[in-house]
PDB file of N, CA and C in Angstrom:
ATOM      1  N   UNK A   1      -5.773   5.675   5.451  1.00  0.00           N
ATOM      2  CA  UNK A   1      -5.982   5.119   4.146  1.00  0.00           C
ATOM      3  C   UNK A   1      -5.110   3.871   3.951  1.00  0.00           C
ATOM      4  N   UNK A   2      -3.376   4.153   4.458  1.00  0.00           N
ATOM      5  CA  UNK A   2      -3.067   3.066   4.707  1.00  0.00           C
ATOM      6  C   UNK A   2      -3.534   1.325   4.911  1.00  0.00           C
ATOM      7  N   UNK A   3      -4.421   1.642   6.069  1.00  0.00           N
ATOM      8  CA  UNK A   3      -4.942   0.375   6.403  1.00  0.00           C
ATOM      9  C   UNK A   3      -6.119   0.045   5.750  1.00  0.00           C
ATOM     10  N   UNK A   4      -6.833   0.877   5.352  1.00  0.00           N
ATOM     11  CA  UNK A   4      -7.925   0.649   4.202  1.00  0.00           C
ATOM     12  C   UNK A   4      -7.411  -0.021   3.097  1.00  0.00           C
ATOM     13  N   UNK A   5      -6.597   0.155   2.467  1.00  0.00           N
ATOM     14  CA  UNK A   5      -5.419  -0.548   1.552  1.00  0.00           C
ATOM     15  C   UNK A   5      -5.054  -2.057   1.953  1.00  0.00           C
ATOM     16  N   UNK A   6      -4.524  -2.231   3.446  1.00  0.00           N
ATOM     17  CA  UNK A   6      -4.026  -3.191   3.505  1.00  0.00           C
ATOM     18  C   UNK A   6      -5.054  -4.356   3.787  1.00  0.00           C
ATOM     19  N   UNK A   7      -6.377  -3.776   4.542  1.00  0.00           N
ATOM     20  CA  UNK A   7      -7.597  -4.606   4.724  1.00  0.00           C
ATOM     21  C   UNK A   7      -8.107  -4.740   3.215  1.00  0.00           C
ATOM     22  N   UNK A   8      -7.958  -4.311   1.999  1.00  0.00           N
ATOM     23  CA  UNK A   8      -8.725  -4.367   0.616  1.00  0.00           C
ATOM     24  C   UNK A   8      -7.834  -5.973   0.385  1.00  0.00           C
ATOM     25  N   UNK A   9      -6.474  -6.205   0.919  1.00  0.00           N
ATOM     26  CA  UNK A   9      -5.683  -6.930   0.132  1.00  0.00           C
ATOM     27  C   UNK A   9      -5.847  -8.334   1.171  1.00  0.00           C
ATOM     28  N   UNK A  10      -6.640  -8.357   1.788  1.00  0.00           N
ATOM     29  CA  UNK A  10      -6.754  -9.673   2.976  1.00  0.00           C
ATOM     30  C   UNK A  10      -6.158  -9.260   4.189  1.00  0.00           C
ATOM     31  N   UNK A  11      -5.203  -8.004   4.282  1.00  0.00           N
ATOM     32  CA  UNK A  11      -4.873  -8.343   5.542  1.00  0.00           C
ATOM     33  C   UNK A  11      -5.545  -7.960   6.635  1.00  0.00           C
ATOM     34  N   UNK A  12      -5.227  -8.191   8.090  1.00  0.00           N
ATOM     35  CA  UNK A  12      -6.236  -8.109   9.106  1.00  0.00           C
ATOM     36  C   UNK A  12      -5.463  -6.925   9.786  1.00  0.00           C
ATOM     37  N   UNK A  13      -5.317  -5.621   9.448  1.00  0.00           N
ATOM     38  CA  UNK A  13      -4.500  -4.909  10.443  1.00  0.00           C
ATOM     39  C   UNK A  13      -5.152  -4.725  11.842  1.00  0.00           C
ATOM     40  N   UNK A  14      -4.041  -4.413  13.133  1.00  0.00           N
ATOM     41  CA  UNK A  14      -4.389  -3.856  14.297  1.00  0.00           C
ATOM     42  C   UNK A  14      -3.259  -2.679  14.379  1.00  0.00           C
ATOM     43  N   UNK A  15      -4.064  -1.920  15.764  1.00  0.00           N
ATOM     44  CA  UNK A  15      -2.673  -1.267  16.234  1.00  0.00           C
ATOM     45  C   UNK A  15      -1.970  -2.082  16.802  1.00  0.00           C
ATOM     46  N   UNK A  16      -0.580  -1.580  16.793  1.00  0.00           N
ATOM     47  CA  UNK A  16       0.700  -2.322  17.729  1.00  0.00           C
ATOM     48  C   UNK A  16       0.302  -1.746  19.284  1.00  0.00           C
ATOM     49  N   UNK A  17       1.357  -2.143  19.823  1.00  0.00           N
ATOM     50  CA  UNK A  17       1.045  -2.453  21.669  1.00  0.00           C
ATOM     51  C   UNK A  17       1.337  -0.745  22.223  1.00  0.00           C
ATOM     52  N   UNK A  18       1.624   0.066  21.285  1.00  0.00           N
ATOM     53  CA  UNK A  18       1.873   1.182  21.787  1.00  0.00           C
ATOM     54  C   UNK A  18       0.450   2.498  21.498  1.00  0.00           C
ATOM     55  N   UNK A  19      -0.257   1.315  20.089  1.00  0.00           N
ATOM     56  CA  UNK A  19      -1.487   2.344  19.805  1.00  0.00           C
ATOM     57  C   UNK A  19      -0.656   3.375  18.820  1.00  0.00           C
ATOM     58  N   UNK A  20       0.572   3.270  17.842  1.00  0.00           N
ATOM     59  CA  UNK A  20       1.134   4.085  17.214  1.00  0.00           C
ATOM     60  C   UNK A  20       1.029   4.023  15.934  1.00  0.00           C
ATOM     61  N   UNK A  21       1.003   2.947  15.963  1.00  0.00           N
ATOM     62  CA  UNK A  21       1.265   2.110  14.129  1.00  0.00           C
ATOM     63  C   UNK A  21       0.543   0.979  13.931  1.00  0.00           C
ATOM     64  N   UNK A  22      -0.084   1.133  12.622  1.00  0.00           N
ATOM     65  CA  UNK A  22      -0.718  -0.636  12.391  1.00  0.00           C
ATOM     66  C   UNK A  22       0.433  -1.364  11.682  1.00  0.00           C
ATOM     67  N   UNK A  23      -0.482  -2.660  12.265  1.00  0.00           N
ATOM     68  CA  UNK A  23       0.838  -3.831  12.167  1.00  0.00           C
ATOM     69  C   UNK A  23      -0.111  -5.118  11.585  1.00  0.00           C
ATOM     70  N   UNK A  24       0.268  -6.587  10.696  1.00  0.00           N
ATOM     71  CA  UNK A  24      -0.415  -7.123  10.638  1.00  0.00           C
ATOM     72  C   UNK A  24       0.119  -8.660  10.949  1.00  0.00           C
ATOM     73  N   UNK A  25      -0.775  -9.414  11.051  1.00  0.00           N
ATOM     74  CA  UNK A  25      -0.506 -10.826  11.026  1.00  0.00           C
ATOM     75  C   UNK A  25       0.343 -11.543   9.938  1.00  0.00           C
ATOM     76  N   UNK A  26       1.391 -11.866  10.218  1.00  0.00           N
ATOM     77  CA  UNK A  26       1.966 -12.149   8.981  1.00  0.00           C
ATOM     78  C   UNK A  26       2.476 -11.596   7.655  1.00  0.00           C
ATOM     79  N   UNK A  27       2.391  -9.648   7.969  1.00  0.00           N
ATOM     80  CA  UNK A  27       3.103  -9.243   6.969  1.00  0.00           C
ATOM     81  C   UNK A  27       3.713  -8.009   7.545  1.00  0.00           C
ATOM     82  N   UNK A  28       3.834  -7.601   8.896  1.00  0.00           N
ATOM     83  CA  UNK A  28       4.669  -7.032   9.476  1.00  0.00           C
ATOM     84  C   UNK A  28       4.242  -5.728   9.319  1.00  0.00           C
ATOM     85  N   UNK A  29       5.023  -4.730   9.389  1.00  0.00           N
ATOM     86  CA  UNK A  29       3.885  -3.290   9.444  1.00  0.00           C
ATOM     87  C   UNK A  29       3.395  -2.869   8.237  1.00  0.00           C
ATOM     88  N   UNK A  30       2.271  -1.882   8.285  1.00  0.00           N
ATOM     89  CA  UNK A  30       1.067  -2.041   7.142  1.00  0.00           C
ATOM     90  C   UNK A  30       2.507  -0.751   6.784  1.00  0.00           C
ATOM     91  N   UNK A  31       2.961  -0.945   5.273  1.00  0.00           N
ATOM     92  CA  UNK A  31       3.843   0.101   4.579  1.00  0.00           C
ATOM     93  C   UNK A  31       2.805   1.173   4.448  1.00  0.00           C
ATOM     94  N   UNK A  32       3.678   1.955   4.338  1.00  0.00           N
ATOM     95  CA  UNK A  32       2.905   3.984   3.958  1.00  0.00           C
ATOM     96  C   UNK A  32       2.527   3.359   2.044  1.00  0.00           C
ATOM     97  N   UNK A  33       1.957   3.060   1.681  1.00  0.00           N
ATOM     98  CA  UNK A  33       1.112   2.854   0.401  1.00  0.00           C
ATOM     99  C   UNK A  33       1.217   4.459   0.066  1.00  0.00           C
ATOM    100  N   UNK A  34       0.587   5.119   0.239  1.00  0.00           N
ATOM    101  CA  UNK A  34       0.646   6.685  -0.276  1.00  0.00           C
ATOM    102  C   UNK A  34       1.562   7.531  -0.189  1.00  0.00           C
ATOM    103  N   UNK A  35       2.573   6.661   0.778  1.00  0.00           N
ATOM    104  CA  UNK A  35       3.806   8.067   1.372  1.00  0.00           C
ATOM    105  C   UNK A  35       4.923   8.027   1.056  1.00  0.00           C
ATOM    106  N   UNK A  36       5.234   6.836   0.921  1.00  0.00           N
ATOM    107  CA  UNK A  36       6.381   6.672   0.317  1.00  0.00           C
ATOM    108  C   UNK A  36       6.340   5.427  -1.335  1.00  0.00           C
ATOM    109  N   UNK A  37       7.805   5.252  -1.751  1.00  0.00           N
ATOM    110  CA  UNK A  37       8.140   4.945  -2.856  1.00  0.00           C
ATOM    111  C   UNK A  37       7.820   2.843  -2.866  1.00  0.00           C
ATOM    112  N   UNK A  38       8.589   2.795  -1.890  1.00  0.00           N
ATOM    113  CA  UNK A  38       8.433   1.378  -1.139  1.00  0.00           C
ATOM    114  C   UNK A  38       7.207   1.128  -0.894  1.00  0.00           C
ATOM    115  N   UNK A  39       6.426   1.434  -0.280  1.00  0.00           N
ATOM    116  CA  UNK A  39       5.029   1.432   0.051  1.00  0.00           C
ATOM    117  C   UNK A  39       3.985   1.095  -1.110  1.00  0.00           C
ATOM    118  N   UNK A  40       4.506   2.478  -2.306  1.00  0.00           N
ATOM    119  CA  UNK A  40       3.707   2.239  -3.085  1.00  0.00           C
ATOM    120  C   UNK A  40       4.120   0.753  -4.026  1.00  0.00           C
ATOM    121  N   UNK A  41       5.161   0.381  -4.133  1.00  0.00           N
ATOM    122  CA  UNK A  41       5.402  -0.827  -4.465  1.00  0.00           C
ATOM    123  C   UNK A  41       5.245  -1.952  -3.954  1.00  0.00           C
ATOM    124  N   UNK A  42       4.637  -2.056  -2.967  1.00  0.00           N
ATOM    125  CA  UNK A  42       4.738  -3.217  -2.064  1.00  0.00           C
ATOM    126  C   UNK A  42       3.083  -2.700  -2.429  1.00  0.00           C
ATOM    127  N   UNK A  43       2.687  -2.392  -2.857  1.00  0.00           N
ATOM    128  CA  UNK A  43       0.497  -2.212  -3.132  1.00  0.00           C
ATOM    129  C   UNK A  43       0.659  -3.042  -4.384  1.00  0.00           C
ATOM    130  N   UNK A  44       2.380  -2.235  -5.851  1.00  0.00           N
ATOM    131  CA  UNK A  44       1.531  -3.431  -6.538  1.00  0.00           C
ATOM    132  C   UNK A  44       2.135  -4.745  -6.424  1.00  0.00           C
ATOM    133  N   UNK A  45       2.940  -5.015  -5.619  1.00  0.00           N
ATOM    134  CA  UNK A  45       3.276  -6.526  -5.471  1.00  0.00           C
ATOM    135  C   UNK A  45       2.044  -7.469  -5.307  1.00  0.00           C
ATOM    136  N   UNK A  46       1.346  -6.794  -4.036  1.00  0.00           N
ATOM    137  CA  UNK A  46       0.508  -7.263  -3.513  1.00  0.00           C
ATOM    138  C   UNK A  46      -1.026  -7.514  -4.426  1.00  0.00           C
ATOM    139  N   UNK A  47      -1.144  -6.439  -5.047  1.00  0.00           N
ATOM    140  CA  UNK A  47      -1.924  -6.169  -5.866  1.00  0.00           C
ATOM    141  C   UNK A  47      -2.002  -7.619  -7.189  1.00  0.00           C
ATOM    142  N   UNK A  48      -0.626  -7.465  -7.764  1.00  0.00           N
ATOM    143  CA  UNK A  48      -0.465  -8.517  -8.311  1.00  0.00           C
ATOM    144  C   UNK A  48      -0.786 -10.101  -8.420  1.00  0.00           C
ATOM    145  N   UNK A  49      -0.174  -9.949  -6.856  1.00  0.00           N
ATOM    146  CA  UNK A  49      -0.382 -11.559  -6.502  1.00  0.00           C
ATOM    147  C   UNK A  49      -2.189 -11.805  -6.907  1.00  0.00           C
ATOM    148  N   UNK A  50      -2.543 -10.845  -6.636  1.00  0.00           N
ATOM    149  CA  UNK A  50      -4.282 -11.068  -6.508  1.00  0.00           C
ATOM    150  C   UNK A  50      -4.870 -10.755  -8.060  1.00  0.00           C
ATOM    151  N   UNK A  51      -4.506 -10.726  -8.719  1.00  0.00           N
ATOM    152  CA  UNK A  51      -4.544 -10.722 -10.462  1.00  0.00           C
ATOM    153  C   UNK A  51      -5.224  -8.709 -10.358  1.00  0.00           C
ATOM    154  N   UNK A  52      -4.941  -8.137  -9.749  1.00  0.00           N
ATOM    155  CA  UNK A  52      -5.425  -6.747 -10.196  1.00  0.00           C
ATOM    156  C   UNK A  52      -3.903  -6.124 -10.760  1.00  0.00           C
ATOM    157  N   UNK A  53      -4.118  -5.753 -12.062  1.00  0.00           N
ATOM    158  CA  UNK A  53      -3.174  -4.682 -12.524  1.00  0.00           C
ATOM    159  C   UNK A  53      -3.467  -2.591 -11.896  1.00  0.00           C
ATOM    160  N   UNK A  54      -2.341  -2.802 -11.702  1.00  0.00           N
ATOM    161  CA  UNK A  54      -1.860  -1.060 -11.228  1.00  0.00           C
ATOM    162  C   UNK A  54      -0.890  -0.452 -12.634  1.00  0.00           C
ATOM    163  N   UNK A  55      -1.424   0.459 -13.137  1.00  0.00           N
ATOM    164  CA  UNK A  55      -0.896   0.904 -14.745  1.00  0.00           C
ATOM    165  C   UNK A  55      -0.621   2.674 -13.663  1.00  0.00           C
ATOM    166  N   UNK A  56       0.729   2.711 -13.545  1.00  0.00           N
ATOM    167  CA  UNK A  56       1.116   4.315 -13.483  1.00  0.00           C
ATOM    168  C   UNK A  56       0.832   4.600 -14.400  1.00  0.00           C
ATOM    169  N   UNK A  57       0.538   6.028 -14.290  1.00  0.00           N
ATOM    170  CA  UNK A  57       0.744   7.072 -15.877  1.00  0.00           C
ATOM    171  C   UNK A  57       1.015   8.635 -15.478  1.00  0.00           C
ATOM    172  N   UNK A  58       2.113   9.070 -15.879  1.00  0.00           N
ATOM    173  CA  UNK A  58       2.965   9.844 -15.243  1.00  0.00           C
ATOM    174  C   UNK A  58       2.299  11.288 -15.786  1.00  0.00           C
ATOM    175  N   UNK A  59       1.262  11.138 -16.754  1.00  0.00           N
ATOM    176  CA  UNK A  59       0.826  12.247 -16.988  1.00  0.00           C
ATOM    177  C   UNK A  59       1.967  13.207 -17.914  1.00  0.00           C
ATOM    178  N   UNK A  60       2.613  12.706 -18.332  1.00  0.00           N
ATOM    179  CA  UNK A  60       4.082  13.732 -18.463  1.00  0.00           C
ATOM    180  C   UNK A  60       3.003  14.617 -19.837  1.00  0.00           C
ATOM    181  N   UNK A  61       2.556  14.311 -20.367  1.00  0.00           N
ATOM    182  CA  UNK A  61       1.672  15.231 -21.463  1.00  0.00           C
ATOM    183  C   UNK A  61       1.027  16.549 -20.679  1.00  0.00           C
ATOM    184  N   UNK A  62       0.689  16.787 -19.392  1.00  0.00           N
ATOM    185  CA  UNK A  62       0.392  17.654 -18.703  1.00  0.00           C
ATOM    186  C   UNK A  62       1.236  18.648 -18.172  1.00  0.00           C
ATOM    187  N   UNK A  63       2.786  17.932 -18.125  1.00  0.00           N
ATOM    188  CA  UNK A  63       3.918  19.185 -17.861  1.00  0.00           C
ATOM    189  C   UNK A  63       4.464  19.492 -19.043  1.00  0.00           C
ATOM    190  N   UNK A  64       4.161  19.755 -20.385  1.00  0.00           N
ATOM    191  CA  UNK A  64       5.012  19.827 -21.128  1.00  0.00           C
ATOM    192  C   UNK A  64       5.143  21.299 -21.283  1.00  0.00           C
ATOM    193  N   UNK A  65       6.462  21.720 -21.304  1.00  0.00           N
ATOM    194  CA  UNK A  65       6.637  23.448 -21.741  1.00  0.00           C
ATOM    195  C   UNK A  65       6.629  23.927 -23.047  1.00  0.00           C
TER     196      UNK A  65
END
């Protein structure tokens, strides 16, 4: 899904030379978008630059005790 992500945003991912990890032209390895915290921030940086807004919503009305 990762790279589905990073191909939505222009980039051109491949695998790296080991066949382990995608990597891209000019923006270095495709971040975990779903897995981690960084990742998901670096979607809306990216996101940004390209005029799409990303609105979290933490749902907190769904945990309430």
């Amino acid at each position: 899904m990762d790279k589905q992500v990073a191909e939505t945003l222009g980039w051109e991912p491949y695998l790296d030379e080991d066949f382990t990890d995608w990597a891209t032209d000019g923006n270095g390895w495709v971040p975990k978008f779903f897995t981690s915290g960084e990742g998901m921030l670096r979607l809306i940086e990216e996101a940004r630059k390209q005029g799409i807004l990303i609105d979290i919503d933490t749902m907190n009305e769904l945990f309430k005790r």
